[in-house]
Protein backbone atom coordinates (compact mmCIF):
# COMPACT_ATOMS: atom_id res chain seq x y z
CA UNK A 1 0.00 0.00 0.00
CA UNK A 2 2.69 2.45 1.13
CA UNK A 3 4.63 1.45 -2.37
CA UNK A 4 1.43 2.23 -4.58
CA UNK A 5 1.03 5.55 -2.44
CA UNK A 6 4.49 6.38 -3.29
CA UNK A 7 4.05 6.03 -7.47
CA UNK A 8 1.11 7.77 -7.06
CA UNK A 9 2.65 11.05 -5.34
CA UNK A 10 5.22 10.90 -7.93
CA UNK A 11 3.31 10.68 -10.86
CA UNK A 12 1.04 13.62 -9.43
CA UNK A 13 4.55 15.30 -8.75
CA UNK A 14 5.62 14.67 -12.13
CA UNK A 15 2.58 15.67 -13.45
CA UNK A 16 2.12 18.83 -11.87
CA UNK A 17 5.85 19.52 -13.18
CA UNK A 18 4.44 19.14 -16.49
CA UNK A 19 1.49 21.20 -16.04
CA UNK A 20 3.74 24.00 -14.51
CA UNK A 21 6.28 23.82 -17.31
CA UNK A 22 3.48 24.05 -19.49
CA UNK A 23 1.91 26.77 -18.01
CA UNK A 24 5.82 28.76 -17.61
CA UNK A 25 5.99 28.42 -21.74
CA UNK A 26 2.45 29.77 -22.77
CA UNK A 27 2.91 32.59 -20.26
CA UNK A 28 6.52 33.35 -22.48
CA UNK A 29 4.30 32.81 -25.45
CA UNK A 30 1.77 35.57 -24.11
CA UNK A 31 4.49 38.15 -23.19
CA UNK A 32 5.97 37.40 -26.78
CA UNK A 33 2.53 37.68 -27.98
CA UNK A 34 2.00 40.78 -26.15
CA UNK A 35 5.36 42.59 -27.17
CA UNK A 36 3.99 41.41 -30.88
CA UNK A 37 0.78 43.35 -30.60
CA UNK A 38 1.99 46.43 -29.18
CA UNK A 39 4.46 46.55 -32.14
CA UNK A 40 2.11 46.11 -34.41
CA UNK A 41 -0.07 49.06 -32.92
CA UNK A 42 3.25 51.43 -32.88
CA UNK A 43 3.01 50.44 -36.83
CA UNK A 44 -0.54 51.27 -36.93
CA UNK A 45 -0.54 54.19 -35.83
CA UNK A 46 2.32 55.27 -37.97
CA UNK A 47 0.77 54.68 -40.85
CA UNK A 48 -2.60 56.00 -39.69
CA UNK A 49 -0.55 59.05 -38.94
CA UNK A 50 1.25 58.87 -42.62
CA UNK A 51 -2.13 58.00 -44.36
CA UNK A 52 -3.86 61.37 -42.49
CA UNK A 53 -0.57 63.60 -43.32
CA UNK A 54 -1.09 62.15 -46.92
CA UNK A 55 -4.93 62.79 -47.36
CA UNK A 56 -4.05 66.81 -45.74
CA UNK A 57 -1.64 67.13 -49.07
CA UNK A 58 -4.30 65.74 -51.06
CA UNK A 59 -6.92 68.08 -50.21
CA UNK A 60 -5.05 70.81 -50.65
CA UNK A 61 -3.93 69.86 -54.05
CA UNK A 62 -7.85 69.14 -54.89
CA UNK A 63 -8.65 72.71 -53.27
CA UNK A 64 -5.57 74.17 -54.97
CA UNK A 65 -7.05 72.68 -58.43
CA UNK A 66 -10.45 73.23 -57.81
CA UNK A 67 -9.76 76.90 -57.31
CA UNK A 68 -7.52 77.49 -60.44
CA UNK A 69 -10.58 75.54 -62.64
CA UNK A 70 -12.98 78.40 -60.64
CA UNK A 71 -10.71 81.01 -61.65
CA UNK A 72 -10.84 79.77 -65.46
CA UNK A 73 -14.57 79.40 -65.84
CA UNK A 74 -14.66 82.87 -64.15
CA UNK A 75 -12.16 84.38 -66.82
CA UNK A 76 -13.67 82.19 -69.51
CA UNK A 77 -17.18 83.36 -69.17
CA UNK A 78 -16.03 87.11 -68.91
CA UNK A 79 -14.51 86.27 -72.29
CA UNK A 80 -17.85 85.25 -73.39
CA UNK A 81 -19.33 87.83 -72.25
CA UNK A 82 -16.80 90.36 -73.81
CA UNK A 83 -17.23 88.38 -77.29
CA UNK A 84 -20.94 88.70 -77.26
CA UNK A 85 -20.75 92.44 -76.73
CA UNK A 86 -18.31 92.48 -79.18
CA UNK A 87 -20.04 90.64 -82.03
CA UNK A 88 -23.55 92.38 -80.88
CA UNK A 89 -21.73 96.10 -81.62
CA UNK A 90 -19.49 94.68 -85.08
CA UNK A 91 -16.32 94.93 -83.85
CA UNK A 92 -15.07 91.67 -85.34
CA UNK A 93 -11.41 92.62 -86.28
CA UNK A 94 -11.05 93.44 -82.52
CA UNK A 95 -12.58 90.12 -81.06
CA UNK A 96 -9.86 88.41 -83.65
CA UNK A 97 -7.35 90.35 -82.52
CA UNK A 98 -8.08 89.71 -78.31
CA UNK A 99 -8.68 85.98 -79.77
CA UNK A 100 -5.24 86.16 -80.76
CA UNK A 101 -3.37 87.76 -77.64
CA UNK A 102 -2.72 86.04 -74.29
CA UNK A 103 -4.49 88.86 -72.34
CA UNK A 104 -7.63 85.93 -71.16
CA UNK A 105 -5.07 83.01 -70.61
């Protein structure tokens, strides 16, 4: 009886050294894990950062462009109406001649 009680507590002893070796890697795993992650965020938000500093140049650039095409239909439409008041009144060697010149681009 004593001899059986004595494999027992070893095997439980060797088995709870298992278990606790066990237990000693996944917690390395989960600080190696952990380290991982918070990596991963530091990358994130660098490139979240990058991305936002990106879409800032872009909207300028649109806002930028969208202005100078505001400014052209606003030039191009006093053309027109310049043209019109110059056809409407004859003065067709004129119109050619502002047609000509760089004074609307």
């Amino acid at each position: 009886m004593s001899f059986l009680l004595l494999i027992v507590s070893l095997l439980l002893l060797i088995a709870l050294l298992i278990l606790w070796m066990k237990w000693k890697k996944e917690k390395i795993n989960a600080s190696a894990l952990s380290q991982k992650l918070e990596e991963t965020k530091e990358e994130l938000n660098k490139e979240r950062h990058q991305t936002r500093e990106a879409r800032l140049v872009k909207e300028k650039y649109v806002r930028y462009f969208l202005n100078l095409c505001s400014m052209h239909v606003e030039k191009f439409s006093e053309y027109q109406q310049m043209a019109n008041e110059k056809i409407k009144s004859g003065e067709i060697d004129d119109l050619y001649r502002l047609n000509c010149s760089t004074y609307f681009v």
